[in-house]
C-alpha atoms as a PDB file:
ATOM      1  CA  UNK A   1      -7.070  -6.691 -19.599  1.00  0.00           C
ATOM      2  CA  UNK A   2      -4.237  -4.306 -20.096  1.00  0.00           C
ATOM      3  CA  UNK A   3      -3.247  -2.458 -23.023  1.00  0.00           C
ATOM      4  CA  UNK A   4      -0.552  -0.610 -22.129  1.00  0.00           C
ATOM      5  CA  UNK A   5       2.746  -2.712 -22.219  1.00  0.00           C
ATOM      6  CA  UNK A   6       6.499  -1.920 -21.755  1.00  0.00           C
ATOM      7  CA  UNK A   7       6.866  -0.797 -25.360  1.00  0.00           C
ATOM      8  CA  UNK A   8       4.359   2.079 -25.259  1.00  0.00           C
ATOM      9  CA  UNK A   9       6.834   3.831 -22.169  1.00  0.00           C
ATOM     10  CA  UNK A  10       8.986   6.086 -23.885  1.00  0.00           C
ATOM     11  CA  UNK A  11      12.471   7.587 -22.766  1.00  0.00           C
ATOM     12  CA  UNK A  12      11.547  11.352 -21.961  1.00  0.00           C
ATOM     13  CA  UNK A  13       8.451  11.166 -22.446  1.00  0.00           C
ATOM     14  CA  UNK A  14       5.972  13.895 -19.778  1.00  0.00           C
ATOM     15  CA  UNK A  15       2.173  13.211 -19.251  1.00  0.00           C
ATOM     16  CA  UNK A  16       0.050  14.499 -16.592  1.00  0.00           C
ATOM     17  CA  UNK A  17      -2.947  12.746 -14.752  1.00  0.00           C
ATOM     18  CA  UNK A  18      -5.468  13.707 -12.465  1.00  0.00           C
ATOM     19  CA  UNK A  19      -5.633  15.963  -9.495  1.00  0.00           C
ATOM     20  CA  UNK A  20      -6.799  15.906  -6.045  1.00  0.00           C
ATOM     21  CA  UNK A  21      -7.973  18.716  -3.758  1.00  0.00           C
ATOM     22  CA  UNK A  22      -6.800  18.224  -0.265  1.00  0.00           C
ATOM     23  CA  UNK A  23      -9.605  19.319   2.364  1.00  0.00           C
ATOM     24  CA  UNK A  24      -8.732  20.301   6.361  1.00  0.00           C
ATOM     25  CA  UNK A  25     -10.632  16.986   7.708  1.00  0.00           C
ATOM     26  CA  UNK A  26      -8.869  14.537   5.506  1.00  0.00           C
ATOM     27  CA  UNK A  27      -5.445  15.926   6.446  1.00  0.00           C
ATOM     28  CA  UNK A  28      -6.249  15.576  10.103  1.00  0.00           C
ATOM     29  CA  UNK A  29      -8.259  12.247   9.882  1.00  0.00           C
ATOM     30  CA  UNK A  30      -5.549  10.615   7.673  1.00  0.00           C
ATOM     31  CA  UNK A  31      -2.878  12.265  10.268  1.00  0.00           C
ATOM     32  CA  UNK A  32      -4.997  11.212  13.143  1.00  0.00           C
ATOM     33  CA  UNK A  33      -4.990   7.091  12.261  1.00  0.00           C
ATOM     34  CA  UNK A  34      -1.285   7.132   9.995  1.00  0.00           C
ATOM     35  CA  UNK A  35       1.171  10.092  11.373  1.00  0.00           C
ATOM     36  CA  UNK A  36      -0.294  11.738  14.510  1.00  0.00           C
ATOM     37  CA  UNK A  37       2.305  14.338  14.660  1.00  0.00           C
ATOM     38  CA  UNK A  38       0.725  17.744  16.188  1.00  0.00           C
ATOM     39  CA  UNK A  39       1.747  19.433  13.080  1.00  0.00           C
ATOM     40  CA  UNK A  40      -0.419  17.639  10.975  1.00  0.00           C
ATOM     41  CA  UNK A  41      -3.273  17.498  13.448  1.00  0.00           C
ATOM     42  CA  UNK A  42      -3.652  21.271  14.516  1.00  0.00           C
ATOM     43  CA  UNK A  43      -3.628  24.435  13.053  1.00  0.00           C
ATOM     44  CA  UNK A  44      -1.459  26.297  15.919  1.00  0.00           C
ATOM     45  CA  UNK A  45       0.967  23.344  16.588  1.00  0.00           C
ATOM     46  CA  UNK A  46       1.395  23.355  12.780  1.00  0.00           C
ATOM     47  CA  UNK A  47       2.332  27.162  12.606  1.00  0.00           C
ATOM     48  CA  UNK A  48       4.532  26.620  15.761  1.00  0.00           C
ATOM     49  CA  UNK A  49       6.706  24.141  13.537  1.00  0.00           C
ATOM     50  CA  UNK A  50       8.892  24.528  10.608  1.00  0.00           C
ATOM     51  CA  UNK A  51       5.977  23.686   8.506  1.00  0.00           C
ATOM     52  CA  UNK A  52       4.566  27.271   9.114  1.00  0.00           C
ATOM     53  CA  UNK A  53       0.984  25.805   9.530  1.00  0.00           C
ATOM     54  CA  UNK A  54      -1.618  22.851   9.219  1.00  0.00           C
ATOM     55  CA  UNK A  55      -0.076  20.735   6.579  1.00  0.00           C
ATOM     56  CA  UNK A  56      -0.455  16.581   5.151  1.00  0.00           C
ATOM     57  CA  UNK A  57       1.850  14.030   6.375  1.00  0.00           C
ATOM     58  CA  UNK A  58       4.176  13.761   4.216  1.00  0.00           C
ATOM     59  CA  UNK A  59       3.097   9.379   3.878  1.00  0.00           C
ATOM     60  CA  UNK A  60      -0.516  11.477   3.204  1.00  0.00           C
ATOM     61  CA  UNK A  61       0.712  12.400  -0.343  1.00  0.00           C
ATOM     62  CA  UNK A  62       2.606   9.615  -1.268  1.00  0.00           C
ATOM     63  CA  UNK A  63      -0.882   7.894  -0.446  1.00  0.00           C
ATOM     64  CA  UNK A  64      -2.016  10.069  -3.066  1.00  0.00           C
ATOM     65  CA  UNK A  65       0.323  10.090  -5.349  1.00  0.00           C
ATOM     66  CA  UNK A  66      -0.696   6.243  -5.958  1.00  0.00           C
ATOM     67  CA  UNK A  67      -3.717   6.651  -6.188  1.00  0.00           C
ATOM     68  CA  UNK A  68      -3.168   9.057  -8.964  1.00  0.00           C
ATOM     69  CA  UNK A  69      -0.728   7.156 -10.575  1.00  0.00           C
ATOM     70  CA  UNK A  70      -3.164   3.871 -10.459  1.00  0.00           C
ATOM     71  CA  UNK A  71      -6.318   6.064 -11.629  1.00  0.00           C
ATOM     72  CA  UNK A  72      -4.034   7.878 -14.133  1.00  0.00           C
ATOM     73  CA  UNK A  73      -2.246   4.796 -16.661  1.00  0.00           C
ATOM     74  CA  UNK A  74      -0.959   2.090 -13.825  1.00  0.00           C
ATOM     75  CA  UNK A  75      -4.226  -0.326 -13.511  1.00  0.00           C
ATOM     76  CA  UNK A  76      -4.090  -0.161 -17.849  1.00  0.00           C
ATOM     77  CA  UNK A  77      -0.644  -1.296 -17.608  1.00  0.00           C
ATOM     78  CA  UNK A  78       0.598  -5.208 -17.608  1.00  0.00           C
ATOM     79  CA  UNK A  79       2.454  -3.866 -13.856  1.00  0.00           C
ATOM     80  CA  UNK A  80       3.959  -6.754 -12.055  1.00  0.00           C
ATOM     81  CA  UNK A  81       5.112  -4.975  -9.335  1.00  0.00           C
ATOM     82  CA  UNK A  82       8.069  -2.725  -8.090  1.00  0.00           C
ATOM     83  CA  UNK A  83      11.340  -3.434  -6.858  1.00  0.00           C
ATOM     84  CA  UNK A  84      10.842  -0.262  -4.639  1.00  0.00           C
ATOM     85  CA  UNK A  85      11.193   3.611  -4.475  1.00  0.00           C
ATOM     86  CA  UNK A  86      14.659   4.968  -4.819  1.00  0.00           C
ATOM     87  CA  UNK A  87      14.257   8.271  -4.235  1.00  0.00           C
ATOM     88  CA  UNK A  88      11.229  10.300  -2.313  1.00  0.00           C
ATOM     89  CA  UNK A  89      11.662  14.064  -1.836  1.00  0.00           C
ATOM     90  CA  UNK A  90       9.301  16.135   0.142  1.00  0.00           C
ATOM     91  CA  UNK A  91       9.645  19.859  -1.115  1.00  0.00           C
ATOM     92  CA  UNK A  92       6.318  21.614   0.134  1.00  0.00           C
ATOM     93  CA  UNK A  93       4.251  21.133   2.523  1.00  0.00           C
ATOM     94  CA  UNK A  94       0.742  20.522   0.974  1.00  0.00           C
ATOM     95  CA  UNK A  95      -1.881  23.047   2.893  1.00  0.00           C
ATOM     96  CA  UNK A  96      -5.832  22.329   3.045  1.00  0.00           C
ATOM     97  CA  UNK A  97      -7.231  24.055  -0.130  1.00  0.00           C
ATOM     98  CA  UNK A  98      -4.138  22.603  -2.248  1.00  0.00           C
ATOM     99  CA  UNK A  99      -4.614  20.966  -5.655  1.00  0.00           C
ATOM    100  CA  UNK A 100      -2.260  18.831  -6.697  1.00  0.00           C
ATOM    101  CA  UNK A 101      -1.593  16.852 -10.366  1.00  0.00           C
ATOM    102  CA  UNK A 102       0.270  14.002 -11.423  1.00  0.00           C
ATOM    103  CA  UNK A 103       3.034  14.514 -13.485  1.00  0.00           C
ATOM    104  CA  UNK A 104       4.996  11.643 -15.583  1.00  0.00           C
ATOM    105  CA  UNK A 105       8.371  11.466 -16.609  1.00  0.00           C
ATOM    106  CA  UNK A 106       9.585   8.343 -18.262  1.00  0.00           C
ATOM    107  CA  UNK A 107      13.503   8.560 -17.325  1.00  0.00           C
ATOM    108  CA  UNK A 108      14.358   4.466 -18.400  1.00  0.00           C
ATOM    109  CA  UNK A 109      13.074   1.605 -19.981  1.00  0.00           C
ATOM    110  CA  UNK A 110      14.818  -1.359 -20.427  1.00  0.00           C
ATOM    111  CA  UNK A 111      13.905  -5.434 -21.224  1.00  0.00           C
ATOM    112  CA  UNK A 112      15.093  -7.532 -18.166  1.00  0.00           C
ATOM    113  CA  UNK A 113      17.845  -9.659 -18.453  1.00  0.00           C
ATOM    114  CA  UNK A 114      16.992 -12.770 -15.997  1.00  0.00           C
ATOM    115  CA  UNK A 115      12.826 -12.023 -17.386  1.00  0.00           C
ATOM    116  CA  UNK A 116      12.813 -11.320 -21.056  1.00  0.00           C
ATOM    117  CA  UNK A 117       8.445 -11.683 -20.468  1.00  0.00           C
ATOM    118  CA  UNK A 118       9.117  -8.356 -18.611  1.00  0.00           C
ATOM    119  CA  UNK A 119      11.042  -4.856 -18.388  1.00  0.00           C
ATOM    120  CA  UNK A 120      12.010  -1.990 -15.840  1.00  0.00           C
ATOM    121  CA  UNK A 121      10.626   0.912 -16.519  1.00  0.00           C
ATOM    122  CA  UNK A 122      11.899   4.358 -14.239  1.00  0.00           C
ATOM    123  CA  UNK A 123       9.534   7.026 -13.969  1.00  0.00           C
ATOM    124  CA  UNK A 124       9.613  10.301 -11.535  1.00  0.00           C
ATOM    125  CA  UNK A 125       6.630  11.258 -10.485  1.00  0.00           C
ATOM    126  CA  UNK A 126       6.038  14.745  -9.166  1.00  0.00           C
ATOM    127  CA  UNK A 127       3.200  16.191  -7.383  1.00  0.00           C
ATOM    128  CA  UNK A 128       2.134  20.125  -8.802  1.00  0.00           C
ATOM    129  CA  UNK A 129       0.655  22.934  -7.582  1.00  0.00           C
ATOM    130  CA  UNK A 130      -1.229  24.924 -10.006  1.00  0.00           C
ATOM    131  CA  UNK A 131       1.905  27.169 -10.583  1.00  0.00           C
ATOM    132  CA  UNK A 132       3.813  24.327 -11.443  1.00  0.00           C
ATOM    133  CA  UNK A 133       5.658  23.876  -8.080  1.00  0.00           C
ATOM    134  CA  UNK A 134       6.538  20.638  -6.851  1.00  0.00           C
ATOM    135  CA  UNK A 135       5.330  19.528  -3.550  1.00  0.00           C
ATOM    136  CA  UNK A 136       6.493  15.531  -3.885  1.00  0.00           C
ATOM    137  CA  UNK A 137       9.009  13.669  -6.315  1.00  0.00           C
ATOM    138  CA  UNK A 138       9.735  10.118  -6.714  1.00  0.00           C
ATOM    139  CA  UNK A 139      11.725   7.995  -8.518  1.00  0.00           C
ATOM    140  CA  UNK A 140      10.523   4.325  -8.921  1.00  0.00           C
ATOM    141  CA  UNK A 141      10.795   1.366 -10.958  1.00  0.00           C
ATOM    142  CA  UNK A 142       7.670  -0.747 -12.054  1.00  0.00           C
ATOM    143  CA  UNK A 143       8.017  -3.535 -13.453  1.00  0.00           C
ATOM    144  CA  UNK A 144       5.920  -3.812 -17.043  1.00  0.00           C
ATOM    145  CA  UNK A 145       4.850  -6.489 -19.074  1.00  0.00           C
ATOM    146  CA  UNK A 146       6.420  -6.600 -22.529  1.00  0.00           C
ATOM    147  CA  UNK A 147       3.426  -6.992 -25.217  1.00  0.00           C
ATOM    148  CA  UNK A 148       5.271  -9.179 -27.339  1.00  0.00           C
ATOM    149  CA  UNK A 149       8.194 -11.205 -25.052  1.00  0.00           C
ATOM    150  CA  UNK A 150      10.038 -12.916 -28.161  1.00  0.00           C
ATOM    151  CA  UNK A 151      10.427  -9.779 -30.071  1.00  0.00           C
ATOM    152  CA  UNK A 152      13.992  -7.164 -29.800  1.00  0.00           C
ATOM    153  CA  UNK A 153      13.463  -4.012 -28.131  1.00  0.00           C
ATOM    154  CA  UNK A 154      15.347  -1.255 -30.291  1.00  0.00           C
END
């Protein structure tokens, strides 16, 4: 049952969730079946591109990125979907040995006007480093349950 609604997401509002430690063999098996670029497979082809070294696919932290997001709030949520990603920016490439957390940003949140049972809610999501750099940012709309559908949103 979820207990986190549309009416609990609030306009500038920053949480963090989670982290995950990226290890050698799951960059190269995840590049190996998803993205078998030689950058992502091998140390020396890695350094040899602009990546400087062994790094994740890119599609590699997205993949974590919801997973985070799911373990973090999305499963407690009343989610019914998303119309889609608008905007996915790699910044850094993510190394074996990296740690990366979740952070939240609530940019919008609005009823919908053809689904009153439901609102749009527009969140960036960034991937840190433990010095606070940003390896991944997103911005995406889920679409959230309201908690109670006859009542006005302020």
């Amino acid at each position: 049952m979820p207990d986190i609604f549309l009416e609990d997401f609030i306009i500038g509002e920053v949480k963090t969730f989670g982290s995950h430690t990226f290890s050698r063999e799951e960059i190269v098996a995840f590049a190996g079946e998803f993205d078998p670029q030689p950058m992502h497979l091998d140390e020396a082809a890695g350094k040899a591109s602009l990546l400087g070294g062994l790094a994740a696919s890119g599609w590699h932290t997205c993949a974590i990125l919801m997973r985070l997001i799911c373990d973090g709030f999305l499963l407690r949520t009343a989610s019914m979907g998303s119309p889609g990603v608008t905007e996915n920016k790699w910044k850094e490439p993510v190394r074996p040995g990296d740690t990366l957390t979740l952070r939240r940003t609530v940019l919008e949140s609005r009823t919908s006007r053809s689904k009153p049972e439901m609102g749009l809610v527009t969140f960036r999501f960034e991937l840190l480093k433990p010095d606070k750099s940003v390896v991944l940012e997103q911005v995406c709309v889920i679409m959230i349950g309201r908690r109670n559908p006859g009542a006005r949103l302020a």
